[in-house]
N, C-alpha and C. Protein backbone atom coordinates (compact mmCIF):
# COMPACT_ATOMS: atom_id res chain seq x y z
N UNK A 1 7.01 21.88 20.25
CA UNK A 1 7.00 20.48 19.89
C UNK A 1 5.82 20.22 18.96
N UNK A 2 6.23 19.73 18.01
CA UNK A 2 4.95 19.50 17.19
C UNK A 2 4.52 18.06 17.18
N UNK A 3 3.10 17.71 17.02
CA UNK A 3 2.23 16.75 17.16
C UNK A 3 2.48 15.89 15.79
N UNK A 4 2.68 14.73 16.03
CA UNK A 4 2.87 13.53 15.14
C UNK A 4 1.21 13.00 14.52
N UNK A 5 1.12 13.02 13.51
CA UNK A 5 0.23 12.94 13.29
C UNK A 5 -0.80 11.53 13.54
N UNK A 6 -2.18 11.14 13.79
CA UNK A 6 -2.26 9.65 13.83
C UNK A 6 -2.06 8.83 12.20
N UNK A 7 -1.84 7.90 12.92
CA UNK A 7 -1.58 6.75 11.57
C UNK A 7 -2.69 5.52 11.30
N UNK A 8 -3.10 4.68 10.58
CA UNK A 8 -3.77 3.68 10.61
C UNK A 8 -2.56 3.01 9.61
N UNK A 9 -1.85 1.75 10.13
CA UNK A 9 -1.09 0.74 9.44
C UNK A 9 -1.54 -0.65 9.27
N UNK A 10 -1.14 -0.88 8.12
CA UNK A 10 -1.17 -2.10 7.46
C UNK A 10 -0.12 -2.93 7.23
N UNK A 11 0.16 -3.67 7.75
CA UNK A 11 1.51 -4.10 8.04
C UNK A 11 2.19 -5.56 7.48
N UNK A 12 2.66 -5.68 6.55
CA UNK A 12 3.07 -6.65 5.94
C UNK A 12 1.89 -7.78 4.54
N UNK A 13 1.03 -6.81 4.50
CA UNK A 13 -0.31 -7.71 3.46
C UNK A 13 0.13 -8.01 2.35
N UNK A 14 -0.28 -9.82 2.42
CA UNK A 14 0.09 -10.45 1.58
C UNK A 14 -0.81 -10.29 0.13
N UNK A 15 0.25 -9.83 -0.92
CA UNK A 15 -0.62 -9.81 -2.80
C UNK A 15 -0.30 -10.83 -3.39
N UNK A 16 -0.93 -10.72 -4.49
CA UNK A 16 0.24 -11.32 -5.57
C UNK A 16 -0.34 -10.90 -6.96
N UNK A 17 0.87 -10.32 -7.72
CA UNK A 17 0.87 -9.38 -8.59
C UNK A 17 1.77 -10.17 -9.76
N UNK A 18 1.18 -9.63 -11.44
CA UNK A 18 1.79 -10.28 -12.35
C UNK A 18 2.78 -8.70 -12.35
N UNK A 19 4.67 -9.38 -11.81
CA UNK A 19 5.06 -8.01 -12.01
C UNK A 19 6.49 -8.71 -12.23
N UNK A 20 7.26 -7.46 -13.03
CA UNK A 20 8.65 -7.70 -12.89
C UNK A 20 9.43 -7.48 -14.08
N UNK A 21 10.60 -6.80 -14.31
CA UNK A 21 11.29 -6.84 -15.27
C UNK A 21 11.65 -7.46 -16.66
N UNK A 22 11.09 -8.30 -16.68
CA UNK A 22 11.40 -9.54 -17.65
C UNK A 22 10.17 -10.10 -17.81
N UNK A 23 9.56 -10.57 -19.18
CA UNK A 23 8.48 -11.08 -19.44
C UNK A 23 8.23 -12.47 -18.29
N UNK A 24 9.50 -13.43 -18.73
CA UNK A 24 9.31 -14.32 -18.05
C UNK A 24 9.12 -14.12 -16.87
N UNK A 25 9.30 -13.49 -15.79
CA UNK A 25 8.61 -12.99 -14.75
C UNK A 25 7.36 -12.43 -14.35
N UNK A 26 6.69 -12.13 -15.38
CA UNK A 26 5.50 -11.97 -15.33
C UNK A 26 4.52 -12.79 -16.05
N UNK A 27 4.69 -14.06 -15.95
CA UNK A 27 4.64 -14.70 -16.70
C UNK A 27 3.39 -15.12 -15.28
N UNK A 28 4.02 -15.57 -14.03
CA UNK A 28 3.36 -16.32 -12.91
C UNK A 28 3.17 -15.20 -12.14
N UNK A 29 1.96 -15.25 -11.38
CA UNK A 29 2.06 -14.58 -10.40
C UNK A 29 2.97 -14.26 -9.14
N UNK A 30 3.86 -13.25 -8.34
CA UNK A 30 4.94 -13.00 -7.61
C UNK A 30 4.07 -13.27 -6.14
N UNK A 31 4.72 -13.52 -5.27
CA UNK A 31 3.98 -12.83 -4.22
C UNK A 31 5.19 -11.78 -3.67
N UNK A 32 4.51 -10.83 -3.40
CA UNK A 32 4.87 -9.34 -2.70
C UNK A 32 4.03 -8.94 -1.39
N UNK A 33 4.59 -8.45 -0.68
CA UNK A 33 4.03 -8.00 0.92
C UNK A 33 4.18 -6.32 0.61
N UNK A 34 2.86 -6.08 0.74
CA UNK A 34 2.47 -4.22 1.20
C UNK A 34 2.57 -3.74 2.76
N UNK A 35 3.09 -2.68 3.21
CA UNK A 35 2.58 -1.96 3.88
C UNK A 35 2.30 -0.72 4.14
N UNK A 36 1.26 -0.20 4.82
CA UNK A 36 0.85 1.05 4.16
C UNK A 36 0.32 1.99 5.54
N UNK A 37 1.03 3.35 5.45
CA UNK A 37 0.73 3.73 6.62
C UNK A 37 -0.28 4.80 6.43
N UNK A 38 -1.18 5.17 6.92
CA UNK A 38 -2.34 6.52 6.31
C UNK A 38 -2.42 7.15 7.37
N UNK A 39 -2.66 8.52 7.13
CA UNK A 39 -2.77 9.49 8.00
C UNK A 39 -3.88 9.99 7.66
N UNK A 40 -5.25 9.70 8.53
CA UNK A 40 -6.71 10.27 8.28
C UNK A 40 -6.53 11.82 8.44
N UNK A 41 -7.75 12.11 7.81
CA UNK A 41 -7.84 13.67 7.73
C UNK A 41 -8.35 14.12 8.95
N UNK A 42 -8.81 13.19 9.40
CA UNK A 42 -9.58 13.79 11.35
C UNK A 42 -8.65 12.81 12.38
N UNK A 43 -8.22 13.22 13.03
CA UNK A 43 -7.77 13.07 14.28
C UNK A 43 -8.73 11.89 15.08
N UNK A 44 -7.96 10.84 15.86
CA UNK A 44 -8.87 9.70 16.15
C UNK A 44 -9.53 10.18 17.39
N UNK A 45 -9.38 11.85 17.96
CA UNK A 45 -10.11 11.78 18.73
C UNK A 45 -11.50 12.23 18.11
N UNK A 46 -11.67 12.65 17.08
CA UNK A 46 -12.73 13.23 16.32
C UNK A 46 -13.50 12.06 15.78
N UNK A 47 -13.23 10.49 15.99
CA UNK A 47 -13.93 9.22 15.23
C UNK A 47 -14.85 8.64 16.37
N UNK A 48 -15.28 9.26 17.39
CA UNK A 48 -15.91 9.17 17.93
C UNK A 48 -16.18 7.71 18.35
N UNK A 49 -15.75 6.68 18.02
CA UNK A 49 -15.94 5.12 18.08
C UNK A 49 -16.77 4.37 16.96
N UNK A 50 -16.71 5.20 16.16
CA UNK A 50 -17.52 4.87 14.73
C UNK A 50 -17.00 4.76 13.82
N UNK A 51 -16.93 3.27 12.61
CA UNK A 51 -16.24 2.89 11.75
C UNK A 51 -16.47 3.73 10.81
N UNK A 52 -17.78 4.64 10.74
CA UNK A 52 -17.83 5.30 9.22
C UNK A 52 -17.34 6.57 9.51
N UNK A 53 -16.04 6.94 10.46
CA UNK A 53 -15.71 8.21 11.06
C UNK A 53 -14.44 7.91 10.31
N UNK A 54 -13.83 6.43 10.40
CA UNK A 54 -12.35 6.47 10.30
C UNK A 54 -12.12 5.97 8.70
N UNK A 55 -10.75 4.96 8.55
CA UNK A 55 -10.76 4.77 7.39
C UNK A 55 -10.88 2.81 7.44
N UNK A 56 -11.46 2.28 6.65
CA UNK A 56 -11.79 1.05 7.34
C UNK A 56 -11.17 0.39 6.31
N UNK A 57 -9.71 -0.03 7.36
CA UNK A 57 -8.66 -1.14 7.06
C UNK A 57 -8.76 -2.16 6.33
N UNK A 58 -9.94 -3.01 6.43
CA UNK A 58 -10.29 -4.11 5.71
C UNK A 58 -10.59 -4.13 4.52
N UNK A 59 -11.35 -2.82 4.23
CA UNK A 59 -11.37 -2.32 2.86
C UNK A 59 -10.21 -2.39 2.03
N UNK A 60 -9.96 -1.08 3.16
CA UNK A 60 -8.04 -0.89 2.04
C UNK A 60 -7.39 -1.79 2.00
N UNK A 61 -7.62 -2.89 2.66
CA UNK A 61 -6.63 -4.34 2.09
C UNK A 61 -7.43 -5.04 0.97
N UNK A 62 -8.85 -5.14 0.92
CA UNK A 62 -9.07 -5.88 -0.04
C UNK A 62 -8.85 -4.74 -1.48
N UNK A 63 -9.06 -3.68 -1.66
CA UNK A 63 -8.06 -2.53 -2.73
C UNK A 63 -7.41 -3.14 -2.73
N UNK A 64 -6.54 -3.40 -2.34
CA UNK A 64 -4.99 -3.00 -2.33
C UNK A 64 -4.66 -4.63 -3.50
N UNK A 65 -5.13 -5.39 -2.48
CA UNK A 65 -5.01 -7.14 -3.13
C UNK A 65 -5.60 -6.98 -4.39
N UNK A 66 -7.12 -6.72 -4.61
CA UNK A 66 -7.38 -6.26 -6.49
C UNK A 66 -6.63 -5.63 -7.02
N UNK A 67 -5.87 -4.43 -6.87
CA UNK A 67 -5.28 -3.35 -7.51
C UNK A 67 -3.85 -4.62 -7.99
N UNK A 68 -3.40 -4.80 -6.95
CA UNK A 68 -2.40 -5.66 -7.56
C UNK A 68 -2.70 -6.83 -8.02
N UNK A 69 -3.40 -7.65 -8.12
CA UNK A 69 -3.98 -8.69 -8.35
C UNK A 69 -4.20 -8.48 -10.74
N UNK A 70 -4.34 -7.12 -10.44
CA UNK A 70 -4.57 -6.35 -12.10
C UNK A 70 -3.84 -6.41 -12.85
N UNK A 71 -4.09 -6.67 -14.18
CA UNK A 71 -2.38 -6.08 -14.83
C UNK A 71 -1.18 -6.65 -15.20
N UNK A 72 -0.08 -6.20 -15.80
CA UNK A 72 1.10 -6.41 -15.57
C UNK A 72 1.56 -4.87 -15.16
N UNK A 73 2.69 -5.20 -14.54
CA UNK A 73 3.90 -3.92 -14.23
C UNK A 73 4.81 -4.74 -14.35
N UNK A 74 5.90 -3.85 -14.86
CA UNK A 74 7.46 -4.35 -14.77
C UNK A 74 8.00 -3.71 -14.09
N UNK A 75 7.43 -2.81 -12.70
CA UNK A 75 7.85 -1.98 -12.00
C UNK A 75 7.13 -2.38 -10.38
N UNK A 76 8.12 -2.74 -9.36
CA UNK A 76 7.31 -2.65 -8.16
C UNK A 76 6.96 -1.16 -7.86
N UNK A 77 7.73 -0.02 -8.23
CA UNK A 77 7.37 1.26 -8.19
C UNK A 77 6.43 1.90 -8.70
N UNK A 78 5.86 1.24 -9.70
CA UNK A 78 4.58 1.36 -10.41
C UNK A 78 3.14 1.09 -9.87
N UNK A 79 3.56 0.09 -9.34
CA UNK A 79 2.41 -0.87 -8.36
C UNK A 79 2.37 0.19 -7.07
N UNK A 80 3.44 0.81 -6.37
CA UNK A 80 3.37 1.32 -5.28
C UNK A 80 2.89 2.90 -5.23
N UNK A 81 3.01 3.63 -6.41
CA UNK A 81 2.22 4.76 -6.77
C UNK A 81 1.06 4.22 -7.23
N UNK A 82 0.52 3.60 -7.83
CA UNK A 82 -0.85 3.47 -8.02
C UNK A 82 -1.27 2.77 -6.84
N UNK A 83 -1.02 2.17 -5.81
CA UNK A 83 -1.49 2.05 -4.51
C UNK A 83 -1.92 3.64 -3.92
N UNK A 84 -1.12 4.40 -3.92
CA UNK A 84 -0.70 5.68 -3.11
C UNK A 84 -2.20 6.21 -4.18
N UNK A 85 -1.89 6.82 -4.81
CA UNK A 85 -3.04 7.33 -5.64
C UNK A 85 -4.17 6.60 -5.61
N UNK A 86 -4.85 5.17 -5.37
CA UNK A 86 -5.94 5.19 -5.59
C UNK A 86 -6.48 5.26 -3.75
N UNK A 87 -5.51 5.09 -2.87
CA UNK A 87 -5.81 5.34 -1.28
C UNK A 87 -6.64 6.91 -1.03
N UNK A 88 -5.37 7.85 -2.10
CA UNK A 88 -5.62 8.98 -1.56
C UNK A 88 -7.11 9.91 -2.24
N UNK A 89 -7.17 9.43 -3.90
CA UNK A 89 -8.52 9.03 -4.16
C UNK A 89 -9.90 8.85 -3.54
N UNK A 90 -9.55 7.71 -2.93
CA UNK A 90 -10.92 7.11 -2.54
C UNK A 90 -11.20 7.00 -0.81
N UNK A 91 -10.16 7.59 0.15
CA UNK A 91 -10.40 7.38 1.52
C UNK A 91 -9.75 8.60 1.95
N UNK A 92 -10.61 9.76 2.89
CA UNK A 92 -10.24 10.66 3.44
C UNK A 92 -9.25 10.78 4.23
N UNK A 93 -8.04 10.68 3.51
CA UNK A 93 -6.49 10.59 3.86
C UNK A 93 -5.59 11.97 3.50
N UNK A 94 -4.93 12.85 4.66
CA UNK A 94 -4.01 13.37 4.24
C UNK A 94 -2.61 12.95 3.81
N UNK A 95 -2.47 12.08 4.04
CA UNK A 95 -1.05 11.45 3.80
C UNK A 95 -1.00 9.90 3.23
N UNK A 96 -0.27 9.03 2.70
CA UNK A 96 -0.21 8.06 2.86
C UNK A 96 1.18 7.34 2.31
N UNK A 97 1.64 6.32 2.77
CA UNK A 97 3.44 5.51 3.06
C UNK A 97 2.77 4.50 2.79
N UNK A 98 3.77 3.86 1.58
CA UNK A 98 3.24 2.56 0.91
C UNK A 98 5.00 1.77 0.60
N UNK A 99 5.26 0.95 1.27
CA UNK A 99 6.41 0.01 1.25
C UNK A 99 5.97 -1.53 0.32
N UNK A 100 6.88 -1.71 -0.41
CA UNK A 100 6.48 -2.92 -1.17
C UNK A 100 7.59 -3.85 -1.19
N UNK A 101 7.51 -4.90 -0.71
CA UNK A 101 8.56 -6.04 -0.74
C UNK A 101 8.26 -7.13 -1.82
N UNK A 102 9.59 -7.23 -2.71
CA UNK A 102 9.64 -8.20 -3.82
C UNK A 102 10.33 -9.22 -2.98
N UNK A 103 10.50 -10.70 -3.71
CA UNK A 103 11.48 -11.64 -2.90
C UNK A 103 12.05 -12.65 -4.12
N UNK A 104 12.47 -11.16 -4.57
CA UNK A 104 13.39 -12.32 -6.11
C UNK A 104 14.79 -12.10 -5.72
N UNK A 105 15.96 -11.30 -5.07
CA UNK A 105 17.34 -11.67 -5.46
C UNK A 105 17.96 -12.35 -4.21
N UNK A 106 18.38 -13.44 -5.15
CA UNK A 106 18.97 -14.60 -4.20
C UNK A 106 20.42 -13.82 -3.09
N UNK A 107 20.49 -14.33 -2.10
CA UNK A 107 21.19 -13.42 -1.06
C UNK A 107 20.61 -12.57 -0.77
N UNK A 108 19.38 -11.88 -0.84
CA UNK A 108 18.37 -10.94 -0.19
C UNK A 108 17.48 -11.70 0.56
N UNK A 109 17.29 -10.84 1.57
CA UNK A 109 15.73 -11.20 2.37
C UNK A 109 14.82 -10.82 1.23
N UNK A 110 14.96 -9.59 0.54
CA UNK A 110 13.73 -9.21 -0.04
C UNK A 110 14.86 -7.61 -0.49
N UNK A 111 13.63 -7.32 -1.60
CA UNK A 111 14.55 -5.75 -2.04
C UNK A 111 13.06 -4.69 -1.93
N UNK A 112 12.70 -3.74 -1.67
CA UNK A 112 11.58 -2.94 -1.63
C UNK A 112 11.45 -1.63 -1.96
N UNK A 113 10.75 -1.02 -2.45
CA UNK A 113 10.59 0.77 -2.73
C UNK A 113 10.04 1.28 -1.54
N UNK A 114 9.89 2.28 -1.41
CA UNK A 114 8.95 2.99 -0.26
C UNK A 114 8.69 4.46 -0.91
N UNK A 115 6.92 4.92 -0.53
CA UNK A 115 7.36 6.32 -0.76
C UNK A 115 6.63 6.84 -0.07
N UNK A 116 5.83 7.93 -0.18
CA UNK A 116 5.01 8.74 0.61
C UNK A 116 4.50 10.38 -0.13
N UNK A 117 3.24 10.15 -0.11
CA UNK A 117 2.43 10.63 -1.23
C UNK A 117 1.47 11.91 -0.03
N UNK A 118 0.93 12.73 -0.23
CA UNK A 118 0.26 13.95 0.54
C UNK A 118 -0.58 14.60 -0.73
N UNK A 119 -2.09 14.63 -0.34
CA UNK A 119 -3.04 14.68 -1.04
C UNK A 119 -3.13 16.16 -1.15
């Protein structure tokens, strides 16, 4: 049986990003919901109860809100690899799952990418 690795999630964080297919859509800012799952490089029994052991969440949300906050994309997939890449970058992460929810097509809850990136 193999061991699941630990996770630290971020679960539904609210952005808002100049993004989208069509100029006029990027015209205003969107709002979009992230979530992002990371898999630290040490095991949470190895964090000893110390924030500068693990990866500190609050951070990676305020990233996450600048990174998108940047820019235009005409791609939510664009936005969601450069999430993935600057996580795995800058916070001792073997893994990391980045889901992005748009809330433009009418009769949708929402339409989203997902992917998952390994450093």
């Amino acid at each position: 049986m193999s061991k699941s690795p630990d996770q630290i999630v971020i679960s539904q964080l609210g952005v808002s990003s100049f993004i989208g297919a069509f100029e006029e859509e990027r015209k205003k800012p969107q709002r979009l919901r992230v979530t992002v799952i990371m898999e630290p490089r040490a095991s949470f029994t190895h964090m000893h109860d110390r924030l500068e052991n693990t990866v500190d969440y609050a951070e990676v949300s305020g990233v996450i809100k600048a990174l998108a906050a940047t820019g235009q994309r005409q791609l939510i997939e664009t936005l969601g690899e450069e999430i993935a890449t600057v996580l795995l970058g800058q916070y001792p992460l073997a893994a990391v799952e980045v889901e992005l929810r748009k809330y433009i097509l009418p009769d949708t809850e929402y339409v989203a990418v997902r992917l998952r990136r390994e450093a």
